[in-house]
C-alpha atoms as a PDB file:
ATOM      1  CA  UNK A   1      72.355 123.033 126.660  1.00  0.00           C
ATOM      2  CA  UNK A   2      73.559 125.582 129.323  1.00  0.00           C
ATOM      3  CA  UNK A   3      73.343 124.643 132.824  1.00  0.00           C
ATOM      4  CA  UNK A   4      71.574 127.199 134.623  1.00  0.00           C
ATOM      5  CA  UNK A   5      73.864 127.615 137.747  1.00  0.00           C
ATOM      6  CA  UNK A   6      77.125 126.562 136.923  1.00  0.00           C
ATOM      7  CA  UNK A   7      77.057 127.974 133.438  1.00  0.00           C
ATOM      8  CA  UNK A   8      78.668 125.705 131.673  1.00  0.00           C
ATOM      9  CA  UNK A   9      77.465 123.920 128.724  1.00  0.00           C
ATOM     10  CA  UNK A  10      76.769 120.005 129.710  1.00  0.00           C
ATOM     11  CA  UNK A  11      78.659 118.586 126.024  1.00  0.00           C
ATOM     12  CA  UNK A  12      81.944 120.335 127.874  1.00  0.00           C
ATOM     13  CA  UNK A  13      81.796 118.295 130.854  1.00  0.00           C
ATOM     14  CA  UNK A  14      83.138 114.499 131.668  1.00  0.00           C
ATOM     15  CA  UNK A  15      81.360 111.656 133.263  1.00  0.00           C
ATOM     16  CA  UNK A  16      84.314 112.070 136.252  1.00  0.00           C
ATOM     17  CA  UNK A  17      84.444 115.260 138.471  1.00  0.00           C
ATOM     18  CA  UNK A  18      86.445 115.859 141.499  1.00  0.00           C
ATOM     19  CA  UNK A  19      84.339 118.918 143.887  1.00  0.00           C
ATOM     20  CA  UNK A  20      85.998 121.512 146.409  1.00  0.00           C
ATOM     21  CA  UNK A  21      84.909 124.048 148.079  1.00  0.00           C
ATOM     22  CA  UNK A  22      87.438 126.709 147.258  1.00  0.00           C
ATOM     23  CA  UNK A  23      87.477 127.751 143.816  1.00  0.00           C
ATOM     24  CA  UNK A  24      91.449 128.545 144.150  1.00  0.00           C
ATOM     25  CA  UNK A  25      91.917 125.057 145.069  1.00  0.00           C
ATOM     26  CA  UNK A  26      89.687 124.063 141.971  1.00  0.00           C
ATOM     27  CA  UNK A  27      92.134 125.961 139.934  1.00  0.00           C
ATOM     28  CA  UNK A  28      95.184 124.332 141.794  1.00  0.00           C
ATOM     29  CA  UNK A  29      93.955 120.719 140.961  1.00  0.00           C
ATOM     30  CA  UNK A  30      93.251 121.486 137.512  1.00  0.00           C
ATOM     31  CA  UNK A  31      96.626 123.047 136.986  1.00  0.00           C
ATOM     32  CA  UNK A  32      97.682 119.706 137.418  1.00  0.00           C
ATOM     33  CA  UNK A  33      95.466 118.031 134.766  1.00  0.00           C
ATOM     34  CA  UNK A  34      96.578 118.546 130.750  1.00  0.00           C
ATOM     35  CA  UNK A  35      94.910 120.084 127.848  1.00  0.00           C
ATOM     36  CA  UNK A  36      93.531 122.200 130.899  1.00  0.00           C
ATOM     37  CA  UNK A  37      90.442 125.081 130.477  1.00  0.00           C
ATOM     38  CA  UNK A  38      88.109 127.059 132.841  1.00  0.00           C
ATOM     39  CA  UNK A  39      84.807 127.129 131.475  1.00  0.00           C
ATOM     40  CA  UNK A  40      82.839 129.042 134.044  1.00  0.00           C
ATOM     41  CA  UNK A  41      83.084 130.890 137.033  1.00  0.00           C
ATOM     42  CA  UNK A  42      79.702 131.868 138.329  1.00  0.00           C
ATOM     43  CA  UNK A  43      79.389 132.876 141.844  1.00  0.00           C
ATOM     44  CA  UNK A  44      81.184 130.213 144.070  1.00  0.00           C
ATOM     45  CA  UNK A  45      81.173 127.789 140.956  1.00  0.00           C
ATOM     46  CA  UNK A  46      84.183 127.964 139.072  1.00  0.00           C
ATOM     47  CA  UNK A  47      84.854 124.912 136.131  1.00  0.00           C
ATOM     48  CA  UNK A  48      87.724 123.401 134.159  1.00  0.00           C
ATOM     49  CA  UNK A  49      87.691 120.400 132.588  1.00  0.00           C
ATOM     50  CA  UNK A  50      91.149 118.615 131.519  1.00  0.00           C
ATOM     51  CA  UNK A  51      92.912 115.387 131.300  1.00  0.00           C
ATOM     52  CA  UNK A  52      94.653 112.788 133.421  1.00  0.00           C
ATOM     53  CA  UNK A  53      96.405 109.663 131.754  1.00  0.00           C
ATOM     54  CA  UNK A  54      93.737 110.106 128.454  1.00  0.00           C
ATOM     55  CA  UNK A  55      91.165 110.057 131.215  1.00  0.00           C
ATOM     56  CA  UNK A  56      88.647 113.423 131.014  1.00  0.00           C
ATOM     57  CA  UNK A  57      88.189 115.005 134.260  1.00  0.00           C
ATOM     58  CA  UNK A  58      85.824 117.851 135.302  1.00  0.00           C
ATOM     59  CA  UNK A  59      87.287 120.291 138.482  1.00  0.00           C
ATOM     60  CA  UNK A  60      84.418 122.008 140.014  1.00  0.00           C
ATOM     61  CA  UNK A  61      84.179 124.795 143.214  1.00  0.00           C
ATOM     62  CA  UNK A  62      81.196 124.092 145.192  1.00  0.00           C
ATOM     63  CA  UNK A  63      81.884 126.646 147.864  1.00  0.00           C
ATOM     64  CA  UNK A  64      81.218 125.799 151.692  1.00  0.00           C
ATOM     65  CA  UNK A  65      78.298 124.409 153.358  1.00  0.00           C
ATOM     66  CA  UNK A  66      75.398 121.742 151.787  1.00  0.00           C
ATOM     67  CA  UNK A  67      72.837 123.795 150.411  1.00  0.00           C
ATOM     68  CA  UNK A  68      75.266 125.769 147.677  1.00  0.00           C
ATOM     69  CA  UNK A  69      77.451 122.104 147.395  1.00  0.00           C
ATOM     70  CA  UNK A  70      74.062 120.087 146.746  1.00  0.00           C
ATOM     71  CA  UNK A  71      73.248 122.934 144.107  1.00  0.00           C
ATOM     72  CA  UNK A  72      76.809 122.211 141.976  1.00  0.00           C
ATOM     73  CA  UNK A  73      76.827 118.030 142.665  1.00  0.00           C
ATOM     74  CA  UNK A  74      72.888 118.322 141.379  1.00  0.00           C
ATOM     75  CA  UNK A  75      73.789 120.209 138.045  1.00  0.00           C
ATOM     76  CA  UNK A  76      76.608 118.041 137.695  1.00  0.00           C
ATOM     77  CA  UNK A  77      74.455 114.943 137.612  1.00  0.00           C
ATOM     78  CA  UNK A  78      72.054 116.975 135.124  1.00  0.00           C
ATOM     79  CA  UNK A  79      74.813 117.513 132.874  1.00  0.00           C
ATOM     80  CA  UNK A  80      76.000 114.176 132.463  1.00  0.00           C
ATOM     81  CA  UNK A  81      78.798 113.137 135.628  1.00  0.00           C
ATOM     82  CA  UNK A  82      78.724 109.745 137.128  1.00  0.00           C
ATOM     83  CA  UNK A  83      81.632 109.621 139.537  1.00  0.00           C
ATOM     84  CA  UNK A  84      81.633 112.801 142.043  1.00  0.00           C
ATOM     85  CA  UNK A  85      84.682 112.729 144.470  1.00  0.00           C
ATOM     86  CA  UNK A  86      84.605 115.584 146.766  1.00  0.00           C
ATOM     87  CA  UNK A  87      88.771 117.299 147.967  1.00  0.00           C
ATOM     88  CA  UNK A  88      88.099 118.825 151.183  1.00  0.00           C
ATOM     89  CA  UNK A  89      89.295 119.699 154.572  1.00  0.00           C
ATOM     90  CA  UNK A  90      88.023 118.499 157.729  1.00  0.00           C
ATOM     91  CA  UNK A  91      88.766 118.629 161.752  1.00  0.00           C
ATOM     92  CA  UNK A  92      90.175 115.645 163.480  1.00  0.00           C
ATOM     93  CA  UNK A  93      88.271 113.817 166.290  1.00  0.00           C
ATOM     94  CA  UNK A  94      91.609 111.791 167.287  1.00  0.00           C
ATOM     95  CA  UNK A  95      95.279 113.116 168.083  1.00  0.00           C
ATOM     96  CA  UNK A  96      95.581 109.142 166.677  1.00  0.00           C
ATOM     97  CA  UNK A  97      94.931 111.257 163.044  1.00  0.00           C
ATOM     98  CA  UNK A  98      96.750 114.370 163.793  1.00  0.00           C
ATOM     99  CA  UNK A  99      96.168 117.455 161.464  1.00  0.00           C
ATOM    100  CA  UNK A 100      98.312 116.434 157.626  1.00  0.00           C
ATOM    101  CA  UNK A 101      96.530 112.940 157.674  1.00  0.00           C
ATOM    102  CA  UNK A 102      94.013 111.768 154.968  1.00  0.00           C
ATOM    103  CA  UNK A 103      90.732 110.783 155.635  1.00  0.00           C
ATOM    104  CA  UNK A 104      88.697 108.589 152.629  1.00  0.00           C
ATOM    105  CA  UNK A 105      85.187 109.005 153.700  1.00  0.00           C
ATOM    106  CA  UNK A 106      83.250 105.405 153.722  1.00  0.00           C
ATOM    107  CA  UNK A 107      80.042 107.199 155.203  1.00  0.00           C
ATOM    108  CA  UNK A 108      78.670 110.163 157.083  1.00  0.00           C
ATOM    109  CA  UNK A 109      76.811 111.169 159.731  1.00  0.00           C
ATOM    110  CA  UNK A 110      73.869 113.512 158.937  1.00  0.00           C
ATOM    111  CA  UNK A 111      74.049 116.549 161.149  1.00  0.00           C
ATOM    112  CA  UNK A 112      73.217 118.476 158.141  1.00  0.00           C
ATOM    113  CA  UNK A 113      69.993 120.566 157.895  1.00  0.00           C
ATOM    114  CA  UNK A 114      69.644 119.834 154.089  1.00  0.00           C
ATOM    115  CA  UNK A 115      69.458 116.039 153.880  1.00  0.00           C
ATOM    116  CA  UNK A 116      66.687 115.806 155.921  1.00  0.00           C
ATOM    117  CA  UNK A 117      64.606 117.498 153.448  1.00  0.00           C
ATOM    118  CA  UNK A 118      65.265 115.170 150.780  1.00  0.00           C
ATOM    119  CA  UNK A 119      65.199 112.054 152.353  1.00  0.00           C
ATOM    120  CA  UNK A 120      63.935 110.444 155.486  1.00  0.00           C
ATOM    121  CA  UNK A 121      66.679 110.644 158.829  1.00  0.00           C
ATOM    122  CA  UNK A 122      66.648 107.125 158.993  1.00  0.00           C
ATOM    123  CA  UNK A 123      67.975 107.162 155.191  1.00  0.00           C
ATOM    124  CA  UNK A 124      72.590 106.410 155.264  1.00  0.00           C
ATOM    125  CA  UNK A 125      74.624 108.326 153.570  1.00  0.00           C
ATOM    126  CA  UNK A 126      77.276 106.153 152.386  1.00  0.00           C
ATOM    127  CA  UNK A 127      80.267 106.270 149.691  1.00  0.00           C
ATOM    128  CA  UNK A 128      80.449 104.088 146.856  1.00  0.00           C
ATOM    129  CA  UNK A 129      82.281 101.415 147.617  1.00  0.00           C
ATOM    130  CA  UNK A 130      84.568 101.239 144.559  1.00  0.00           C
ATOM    131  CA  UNK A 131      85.228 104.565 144.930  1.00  0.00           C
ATOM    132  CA  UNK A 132      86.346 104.342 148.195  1.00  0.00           C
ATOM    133  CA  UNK A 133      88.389 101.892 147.380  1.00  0.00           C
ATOM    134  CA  UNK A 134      89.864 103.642 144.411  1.00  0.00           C
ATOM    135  CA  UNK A 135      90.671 106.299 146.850  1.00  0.00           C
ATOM    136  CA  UNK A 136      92.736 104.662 149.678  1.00  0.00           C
ATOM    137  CA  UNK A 137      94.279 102.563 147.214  1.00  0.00           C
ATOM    138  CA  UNK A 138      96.016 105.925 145.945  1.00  0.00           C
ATOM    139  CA  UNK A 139      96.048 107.751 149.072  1.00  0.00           C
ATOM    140  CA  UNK A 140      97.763 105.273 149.928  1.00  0.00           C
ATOM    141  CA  UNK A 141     100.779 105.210 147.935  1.00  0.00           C
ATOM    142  CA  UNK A 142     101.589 108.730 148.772  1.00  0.00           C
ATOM    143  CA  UNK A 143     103.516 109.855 152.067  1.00  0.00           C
ATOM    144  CA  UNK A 144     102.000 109.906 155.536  1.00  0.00           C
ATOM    145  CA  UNK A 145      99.172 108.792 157.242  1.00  0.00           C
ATOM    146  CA  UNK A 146      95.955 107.864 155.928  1.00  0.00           C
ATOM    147  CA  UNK A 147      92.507 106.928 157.152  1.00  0.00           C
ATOM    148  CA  UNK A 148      89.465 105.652 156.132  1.00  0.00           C
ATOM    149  CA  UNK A 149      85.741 105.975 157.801  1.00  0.00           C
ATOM    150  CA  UNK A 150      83.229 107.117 159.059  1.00  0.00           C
ATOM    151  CA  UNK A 151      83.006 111.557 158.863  1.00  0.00           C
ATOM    152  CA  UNK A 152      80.410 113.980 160.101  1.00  0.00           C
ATOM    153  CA  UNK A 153      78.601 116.479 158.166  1.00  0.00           C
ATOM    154  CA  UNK A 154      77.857 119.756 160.589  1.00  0.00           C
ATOM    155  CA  UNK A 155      76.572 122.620 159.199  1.00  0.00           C
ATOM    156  CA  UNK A 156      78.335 125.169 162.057  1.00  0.00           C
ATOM    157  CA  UNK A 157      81.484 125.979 161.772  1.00  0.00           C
ATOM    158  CA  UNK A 158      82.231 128.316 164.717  1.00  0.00           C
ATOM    159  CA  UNK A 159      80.484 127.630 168.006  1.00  0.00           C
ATOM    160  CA  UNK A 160      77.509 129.570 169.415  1.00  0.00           C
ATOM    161  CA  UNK A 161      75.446 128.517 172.655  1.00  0.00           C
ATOM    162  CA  UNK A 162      75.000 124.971 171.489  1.00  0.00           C
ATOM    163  CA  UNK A 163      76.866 121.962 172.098  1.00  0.00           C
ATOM    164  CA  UNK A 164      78.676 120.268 169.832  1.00  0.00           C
ATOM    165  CA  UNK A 165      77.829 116.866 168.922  1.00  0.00           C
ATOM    166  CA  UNK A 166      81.464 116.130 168.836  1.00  0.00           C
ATOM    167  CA  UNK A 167      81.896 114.743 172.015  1.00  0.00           C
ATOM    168  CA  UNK A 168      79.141 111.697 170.971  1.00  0.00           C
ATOM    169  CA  UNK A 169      80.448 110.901 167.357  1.00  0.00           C
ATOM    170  CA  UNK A 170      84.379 110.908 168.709  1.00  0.00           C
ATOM    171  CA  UNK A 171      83.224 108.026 171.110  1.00  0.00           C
ATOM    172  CA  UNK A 172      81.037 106.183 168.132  1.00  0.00           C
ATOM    173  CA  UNK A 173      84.706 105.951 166.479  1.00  0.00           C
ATOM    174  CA  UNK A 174      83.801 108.596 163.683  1.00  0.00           C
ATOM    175  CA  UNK A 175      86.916 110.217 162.615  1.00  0.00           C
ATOM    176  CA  UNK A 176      86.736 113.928 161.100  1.00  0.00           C
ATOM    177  CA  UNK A 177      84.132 116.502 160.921  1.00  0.00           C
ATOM    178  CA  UNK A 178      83.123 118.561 157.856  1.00  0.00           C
ATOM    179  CA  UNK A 179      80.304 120.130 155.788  1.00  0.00           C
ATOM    180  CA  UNK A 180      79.280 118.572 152.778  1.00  0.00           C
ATOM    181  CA  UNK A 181      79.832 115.230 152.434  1.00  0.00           C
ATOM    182  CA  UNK A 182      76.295 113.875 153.548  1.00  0.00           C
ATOM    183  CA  UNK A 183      75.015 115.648 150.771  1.00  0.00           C
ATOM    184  CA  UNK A 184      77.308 114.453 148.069  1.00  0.00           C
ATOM    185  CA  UNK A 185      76.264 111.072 149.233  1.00  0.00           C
ATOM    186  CA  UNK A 186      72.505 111.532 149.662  1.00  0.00           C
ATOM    187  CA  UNK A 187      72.203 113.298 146.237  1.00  0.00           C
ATOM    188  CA  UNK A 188      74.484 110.775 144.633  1.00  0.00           C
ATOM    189  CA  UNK A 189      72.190 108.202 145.907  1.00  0.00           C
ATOM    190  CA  UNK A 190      69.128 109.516 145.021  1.00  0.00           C
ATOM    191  CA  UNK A 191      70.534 110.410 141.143  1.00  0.00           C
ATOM    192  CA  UNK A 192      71.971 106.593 140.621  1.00  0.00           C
ATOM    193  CA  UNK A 193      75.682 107.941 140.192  1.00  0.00           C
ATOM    194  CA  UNK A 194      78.930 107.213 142.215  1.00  0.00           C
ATOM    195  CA  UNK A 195      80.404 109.176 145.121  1.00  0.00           C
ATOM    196  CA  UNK A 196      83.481 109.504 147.760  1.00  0.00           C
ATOM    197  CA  UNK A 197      85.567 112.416 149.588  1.00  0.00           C
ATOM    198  CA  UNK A 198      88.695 112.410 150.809  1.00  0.00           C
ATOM    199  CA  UNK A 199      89.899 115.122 153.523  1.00  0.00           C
ATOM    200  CA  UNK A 200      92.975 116.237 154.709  1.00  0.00           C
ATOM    201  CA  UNK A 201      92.200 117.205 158.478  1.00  0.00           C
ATOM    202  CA  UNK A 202      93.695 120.854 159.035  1.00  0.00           C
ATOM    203  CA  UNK A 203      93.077 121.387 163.126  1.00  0.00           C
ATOM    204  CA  UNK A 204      91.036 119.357 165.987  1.00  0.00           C
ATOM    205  CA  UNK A 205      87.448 119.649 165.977  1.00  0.00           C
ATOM    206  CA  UNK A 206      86.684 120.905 169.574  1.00  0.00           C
ATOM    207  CA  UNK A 207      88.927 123.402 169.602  1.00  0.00           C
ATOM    208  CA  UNK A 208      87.497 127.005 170.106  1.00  0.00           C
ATOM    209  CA  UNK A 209      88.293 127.536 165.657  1.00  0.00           C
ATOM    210  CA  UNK A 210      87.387 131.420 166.150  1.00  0.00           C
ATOM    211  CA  UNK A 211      91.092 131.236 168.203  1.00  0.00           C
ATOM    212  CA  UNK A 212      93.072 128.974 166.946  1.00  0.00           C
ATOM    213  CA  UNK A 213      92.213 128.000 163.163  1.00  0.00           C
ATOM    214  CA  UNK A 214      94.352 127.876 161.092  1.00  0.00           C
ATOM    215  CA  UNK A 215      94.784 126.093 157.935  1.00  0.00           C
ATOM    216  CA  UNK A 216      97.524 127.714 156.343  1.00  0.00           C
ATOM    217  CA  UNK A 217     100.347 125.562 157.268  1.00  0.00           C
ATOM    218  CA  UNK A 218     103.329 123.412 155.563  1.00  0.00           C
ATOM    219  CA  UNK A 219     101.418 120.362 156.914  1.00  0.00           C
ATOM    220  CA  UNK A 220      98.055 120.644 155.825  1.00  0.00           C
ATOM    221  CA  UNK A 221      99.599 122.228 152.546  1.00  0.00           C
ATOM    222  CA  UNK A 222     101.204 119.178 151.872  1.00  0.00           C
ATOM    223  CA  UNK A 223      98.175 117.112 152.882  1.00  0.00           C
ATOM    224  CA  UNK A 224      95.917 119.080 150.742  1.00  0.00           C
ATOM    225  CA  UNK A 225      98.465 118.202 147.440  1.00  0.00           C
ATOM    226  CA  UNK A 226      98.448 114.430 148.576  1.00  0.00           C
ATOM    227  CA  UNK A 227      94.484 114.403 148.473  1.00  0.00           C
ATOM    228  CA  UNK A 228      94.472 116.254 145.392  1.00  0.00           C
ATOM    229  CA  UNK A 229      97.036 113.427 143.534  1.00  0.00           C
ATOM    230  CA  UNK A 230      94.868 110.827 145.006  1.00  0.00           C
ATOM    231  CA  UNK A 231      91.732 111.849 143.788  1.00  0.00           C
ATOM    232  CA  UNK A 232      93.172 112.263 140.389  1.00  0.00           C
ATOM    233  CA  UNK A 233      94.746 108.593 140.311  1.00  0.00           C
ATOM    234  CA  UNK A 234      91.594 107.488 141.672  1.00  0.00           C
ATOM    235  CA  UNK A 235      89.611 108.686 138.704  1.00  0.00           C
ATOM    236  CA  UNK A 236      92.312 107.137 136.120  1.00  0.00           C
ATOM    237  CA  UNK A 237      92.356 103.563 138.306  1.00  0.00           C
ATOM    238  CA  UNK A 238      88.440 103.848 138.155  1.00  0.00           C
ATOM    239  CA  UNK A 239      88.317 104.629 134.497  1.00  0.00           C
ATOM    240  CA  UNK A 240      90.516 101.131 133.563  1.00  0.00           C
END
């Protein structure tokens, strides 16, 4: 059986996959995985599958924002994955966690328009806890700082004539802002399967991004290949 949307046929994939947004970075984590092939790569969704330690792993582009990401983590389900764990980027709420820091994601706020249509607001979106433990165990034994906590799911990126809710979720102690986690966590909630993220924060959340972004730096480079070995050990310390 074909998936619809990711084309890929569901007997190719593994019950472990590790999400992104970009589907260069997809390509860069499975490079790093043996036995290594793409499968698909339909619209934002591009697929390998490979190995780490014996362990099958599935390497999946979700693109960026939670209605395409809830699309790919939905057929993923279909087709057979249990443990989703979502590489990303996200802004930093503290100069405590400076841009090159890790962030494992315990929970996240839902400032998300797509949650709310599957599930009431009141409903958490929360990380499985072995896989969050999984997580900062090897983020951990990598270089530099890491984090783990609370994140925020917004769907804007650059600002418009709205405030922020920054200002309110950086005083509740949350720690990074992104845009899909809520829904990995909702969906992975409402299928019965396993989720977690882990970010590497690239820039500072209330700064004017239409000026000053930029995430093409030594530092978050570096960052990014820490989250990316972490996720992978995760998946083989999960899998034992």
């Amino acid at each position: 059986m074909k998936l619809s949307i990711l084309q890929v046929n569901i007997e190719d994939l593994s019950p472990y996959a590790i999400v992104c947004g970009d589907p260069f970075r997809a390509e860069a984590i499975a490079r790093k995985l043996d036995n290594v092939r793409e499968l698909a790569f339909s619209r934002e969704y591009r697929t390998f599958v490979g190995e780490a330690s014996g362990v099958a792993i599935t390497v999946v582009s979700h693109g960026v924002g939670s209605p395409g990401a809830a699309v790919c983590f939905e057929e993923l389900i279909k087709g057979g994955v249990k443990t989703l764990i979502r590489v990303g980027t996200a802004g930093s709420y503290s100069a405590e966690v400076p841009p090159g820091s890790l962030v494992v994601s315990t929970a996240a706020v839902r400032e998300d328009g797509l949650t709310r249509q599957l599930v009431p607001l009141g409903f958490p979106a929360v990380a499985d806890s072995d896989v969050v433990r999984a997580l900062f165990e090897a983020a951990s034994e990598t270089d530099g700082l890491v984090k783990k906590g609370i994140t925020v799911t917004l769907d804007a990126f650059f600002q418009g004539v709205e405030e922020f809710p920054h200002r309110k979720y950086k005083q509740a102690g949350a720690l990074a802002v992104e845009m899909e986690i809520s829904a990995l966590y909702v969906i992975a909630a409402l299928r019965g399967v396993r989720a977690g993220a882990i970010v590497a924060l690239d820039g500072y959340a209330d700064a004017d991004l239409r000026e000053v972004y930029d995430p093409h730096t030594d530092v978050v480079s570096g960052a990014v290949e820490r989250e990316i070995n972490a996720a992978i050990r995760a998946i083989v310390k999960l899998n034992q």
